[in-house]
Protein backbone atom coordinates (compact mmCIF):
# COMPACT_ATOMS: atom_id res chain seq x y z
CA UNK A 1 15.85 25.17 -178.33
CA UNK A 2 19.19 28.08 -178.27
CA UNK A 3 19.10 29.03 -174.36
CA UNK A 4 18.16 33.15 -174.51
CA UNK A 5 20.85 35.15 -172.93
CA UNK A 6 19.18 37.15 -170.54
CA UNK A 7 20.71 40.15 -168.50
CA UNK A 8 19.11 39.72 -164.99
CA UNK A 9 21.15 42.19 -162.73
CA UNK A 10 18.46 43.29 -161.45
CA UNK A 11 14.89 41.97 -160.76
CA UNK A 12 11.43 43.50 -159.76
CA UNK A 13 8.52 41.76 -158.59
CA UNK A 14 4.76 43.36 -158.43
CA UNK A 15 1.34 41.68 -157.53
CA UNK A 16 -0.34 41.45 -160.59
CA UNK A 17 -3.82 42.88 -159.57
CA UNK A 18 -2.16 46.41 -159.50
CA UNK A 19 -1.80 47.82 -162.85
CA UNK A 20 -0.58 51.20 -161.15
CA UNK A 21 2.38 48.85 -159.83
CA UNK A 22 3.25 46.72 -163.26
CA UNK A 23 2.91 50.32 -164.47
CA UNK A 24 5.79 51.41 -162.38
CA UNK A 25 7.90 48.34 -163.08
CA UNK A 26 8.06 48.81 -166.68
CA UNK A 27 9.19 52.10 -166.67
CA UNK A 28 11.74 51.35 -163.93
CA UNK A 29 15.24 50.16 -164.97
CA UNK A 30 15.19 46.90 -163.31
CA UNK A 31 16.19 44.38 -166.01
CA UNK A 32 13.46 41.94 -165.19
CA UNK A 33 9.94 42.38 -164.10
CA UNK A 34 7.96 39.66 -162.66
CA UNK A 35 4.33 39.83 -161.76
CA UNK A 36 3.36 37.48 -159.30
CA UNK A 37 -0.07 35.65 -159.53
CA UNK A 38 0.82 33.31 -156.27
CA UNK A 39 1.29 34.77 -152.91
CA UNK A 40 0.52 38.44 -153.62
CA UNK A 41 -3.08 37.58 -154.60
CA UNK A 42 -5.95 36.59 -152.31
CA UNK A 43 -7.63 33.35 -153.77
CA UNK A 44 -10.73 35.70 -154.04
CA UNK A 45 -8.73 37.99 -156.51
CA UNK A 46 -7.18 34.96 -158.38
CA UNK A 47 -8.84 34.89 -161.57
CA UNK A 48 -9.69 39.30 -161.54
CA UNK A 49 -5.21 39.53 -161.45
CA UNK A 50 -5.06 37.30 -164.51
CA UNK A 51 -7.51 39.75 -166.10
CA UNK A 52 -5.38 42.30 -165.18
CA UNK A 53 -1.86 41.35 -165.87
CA UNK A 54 -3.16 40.69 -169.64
CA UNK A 55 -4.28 44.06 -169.72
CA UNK A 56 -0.89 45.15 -168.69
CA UNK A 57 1.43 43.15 -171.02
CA UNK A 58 -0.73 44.29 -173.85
CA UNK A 59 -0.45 47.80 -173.27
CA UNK A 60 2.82 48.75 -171.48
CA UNK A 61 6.06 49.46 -172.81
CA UNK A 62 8.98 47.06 -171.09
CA UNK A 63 11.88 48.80 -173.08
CA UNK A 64 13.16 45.51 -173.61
CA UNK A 65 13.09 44.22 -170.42
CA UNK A 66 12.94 40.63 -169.29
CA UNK A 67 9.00 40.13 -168.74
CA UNK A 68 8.09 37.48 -166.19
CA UNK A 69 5.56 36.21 -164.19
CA UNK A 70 4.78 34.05 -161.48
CA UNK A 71 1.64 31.57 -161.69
CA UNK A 72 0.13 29.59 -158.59
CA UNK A 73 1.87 26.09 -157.96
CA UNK A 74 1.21 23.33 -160.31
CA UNK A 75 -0.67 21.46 -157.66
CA UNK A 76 -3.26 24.60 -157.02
CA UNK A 77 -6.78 24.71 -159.20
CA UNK A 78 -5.64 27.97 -160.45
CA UNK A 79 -2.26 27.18 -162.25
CA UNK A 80 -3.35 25.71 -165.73
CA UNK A 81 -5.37 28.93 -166.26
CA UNK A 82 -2.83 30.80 -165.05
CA UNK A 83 -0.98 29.46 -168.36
CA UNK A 84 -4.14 29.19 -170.76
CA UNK A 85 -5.50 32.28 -170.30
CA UNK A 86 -2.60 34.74 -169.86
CA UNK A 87 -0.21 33.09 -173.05
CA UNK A 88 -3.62 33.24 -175.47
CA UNK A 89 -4.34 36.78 -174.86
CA UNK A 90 -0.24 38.18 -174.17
CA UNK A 91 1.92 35.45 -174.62
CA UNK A 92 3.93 37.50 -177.09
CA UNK A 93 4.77 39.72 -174.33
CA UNK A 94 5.81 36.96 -171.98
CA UNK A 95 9.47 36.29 -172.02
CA UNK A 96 9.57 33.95 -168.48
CA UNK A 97 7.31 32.03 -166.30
CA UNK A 98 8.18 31.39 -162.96
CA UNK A 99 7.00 28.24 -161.23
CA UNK A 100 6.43 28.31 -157.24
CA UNK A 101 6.44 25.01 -154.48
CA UNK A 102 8.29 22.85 -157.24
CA UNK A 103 8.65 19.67 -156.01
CA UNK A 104 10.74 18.07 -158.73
CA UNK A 105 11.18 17.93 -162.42
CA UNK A 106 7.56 16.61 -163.08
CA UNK A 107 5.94 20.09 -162.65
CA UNK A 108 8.28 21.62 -165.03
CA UNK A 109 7.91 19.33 -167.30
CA UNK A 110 4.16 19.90 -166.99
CA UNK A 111 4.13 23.41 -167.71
CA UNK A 112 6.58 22.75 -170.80
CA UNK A 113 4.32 20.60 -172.91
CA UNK A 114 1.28 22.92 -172.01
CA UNK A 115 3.47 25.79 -173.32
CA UNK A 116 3.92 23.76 -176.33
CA UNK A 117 0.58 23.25 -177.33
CA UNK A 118 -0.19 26.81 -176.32
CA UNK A 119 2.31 27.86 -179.04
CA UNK A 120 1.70 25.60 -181.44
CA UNK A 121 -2.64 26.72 -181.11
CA UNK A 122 -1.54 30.42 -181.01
CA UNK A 123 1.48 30.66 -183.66
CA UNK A 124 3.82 32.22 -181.10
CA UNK A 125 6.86 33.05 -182.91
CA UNK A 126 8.93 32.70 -179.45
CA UNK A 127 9.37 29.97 -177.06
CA UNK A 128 8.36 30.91 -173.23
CA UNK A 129 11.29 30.41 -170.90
CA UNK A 130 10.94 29.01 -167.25
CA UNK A 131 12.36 29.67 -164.36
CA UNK A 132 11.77 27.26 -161.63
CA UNK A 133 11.23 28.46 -157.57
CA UNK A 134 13.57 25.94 -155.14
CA UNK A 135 11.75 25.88 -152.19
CA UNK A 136 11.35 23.09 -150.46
CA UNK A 137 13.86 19.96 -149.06
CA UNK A 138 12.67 17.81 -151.78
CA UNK A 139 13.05 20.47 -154.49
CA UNK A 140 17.17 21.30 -153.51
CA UNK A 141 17.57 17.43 -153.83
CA UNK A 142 16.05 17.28 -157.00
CA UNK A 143 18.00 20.84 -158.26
CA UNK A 144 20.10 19.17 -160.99
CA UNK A 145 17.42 17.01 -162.40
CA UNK A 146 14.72 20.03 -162.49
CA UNK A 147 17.77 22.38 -164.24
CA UNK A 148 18.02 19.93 -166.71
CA UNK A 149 14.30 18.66 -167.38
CA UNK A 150 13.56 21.05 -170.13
CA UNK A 151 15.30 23.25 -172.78
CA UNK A 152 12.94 25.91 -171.93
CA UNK A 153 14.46 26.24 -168.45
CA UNK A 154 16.26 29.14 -167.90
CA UNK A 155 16.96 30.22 -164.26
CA UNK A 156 16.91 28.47 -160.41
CA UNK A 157 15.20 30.23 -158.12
CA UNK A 158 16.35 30.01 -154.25
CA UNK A 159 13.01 30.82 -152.00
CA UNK A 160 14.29 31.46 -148.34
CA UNK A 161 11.89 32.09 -146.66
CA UNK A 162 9.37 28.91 -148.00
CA UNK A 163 12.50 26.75 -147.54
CA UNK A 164 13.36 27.44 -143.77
CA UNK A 165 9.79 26.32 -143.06
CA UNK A 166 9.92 23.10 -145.17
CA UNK A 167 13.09 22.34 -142.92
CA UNK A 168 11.34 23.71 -139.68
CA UNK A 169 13.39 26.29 -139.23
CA UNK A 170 12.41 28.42 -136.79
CA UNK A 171 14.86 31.50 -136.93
CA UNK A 172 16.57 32.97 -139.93
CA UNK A 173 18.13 35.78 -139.19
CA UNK A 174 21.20 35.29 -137.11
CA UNK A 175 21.23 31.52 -138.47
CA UNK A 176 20.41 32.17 -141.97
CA UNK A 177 24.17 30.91 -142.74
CA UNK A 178 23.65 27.64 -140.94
CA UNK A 179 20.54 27.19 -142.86
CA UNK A 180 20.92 28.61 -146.02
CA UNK A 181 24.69 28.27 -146.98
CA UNK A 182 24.17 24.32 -148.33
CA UNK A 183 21.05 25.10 -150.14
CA UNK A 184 22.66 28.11 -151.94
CA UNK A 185 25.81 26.09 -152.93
CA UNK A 186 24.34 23.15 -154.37
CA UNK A 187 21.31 25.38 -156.33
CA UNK A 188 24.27 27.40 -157.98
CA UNK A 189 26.15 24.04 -158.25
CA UNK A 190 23.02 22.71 -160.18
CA UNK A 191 22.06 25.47 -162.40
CA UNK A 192 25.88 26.55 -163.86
CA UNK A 193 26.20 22.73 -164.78
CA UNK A 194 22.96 22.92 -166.97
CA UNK A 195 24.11 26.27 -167.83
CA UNK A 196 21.27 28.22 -166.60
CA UNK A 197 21.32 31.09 -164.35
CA UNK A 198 21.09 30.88 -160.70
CA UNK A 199 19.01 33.43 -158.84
C-alpha cells in the first residue's frame, strides 16, 4: 500500500456523542479531525456515540480534511464494533483510525486484517490508515516494531498524560522534561525511520 501524504499541522479532537461538536470541527480549519469514541464517552453512551458519529461522517462536509477517529482499546468489549459498525455504514468517510492503550504491534495488526475484510465485504475503494496511541512503558519499547507492523500505519501518537501514570509518575508539570524528553525522542526516532509521522 503507497503511504497517503497527509498535512497534519493542525489537529482537533471532539467526543463523538456531540454532533453539535463534530459539527464545529468540520467547518473549522484544523487539518485533521478526530472523534474520539474512548475516554470522552461514558461506557453507558458507548454504543449511542457510534450511532452518532455515523450520522456525522455521512452528512457533514470535511472540506478535505483528514477525518479520524478514535475507537476504545483493542482489549475493551467495545472496540471490534467500534470498527464493524462505523466502516459499514461511513467507512468512505474515514480517512484514519486511531488506536488507544497499544501495547505492541499485535493490536495493530489486529485492527489491520479486520479493516481488510471490512473492505474487501464493503468494496471500499480506499484503504483506512492507522495511527497508533504510545502510551504506556511497554508500548515506547515496542515504538519501532508497532511503526513498522503494517502498511496501513500512518502516524505515532505520544499520550502524556496515560504514560506518566504507566511509569508512576506522580507530577508532570515542572518534571515533564525529566519524564517525557526520552519517550518523545525515541517515538520520533521510531516513526521517521518507518517513515510515518510522529505526533
Amino acid at each position: 500500500m503507497e503511504r497517503q501524504p497527509f498535512v497534519r499541522r493542525t489537529e482537533l479532537v471532539t467526543p463523538a456523542h456531540s454532533l453539535k461538536m463534530m459539527a464545529k470541527a468540520a467547518a473549522s480549519e484544523a487539518d485533521e479531525v478526530i472523534f474520539d469514541l474512548e475516554d470522552a464517552v461514558a461506557p453507558g453512551m458507548k454504543e449511542e456515540a457510534r450511532g452518532i458519529l455515523i450520522e456525522a461522517l455521512r452528512a457533514l462536509d470535511f472540506q478535505g480534511k483528514v477525518v479520524a477517529y478514535r475507537v476504545n482499546g483493542v482489549k475493551t468489549k467495545y472496540a471490534y464494533r467500534d470498527i464493524i459498525e462505523v466502516i459499514e455504514a461511513a467507512g468512505e468517510a474515514v480517512d484514519c483510525i486511531i488506536i488507544p492503550k497499544s501495547e505492541g504491534p499485535e493490536d495493530a495488526l489486529f485492527v489491520d486484517r479486520l479493516l481488510t475484510q471490512l473492505e474487501a465485504a464493503q468494496g471500499l475503494q480506499k484503504q483506512v490508515r492507522l495511527e497508533v496511541l504510545i502510551e504506556t512503558a511497554s508500548a515506547l519499547l515496542q515504538a519501532g516494531q508497532i511503526a513498522r507492523c503494517s502498511p496501513r500505519m500512518s502516524s505515532l501518537i505520544f499520550g502524556s498524560l496515560d504514560y506518566a501514570a504507566s511509569i508512576g509518575a506522580r507530577e508532570v508539570g515542572q518534571e515533564q522534561f525529566l519524564y517525557f524528553h526520552y519517550p518523545r525522542a525515541h517515538l520520533l526516532a521510531a516513526a521517521k525511520a518507518a517513515g510515518l509521522d510522529a505526533i
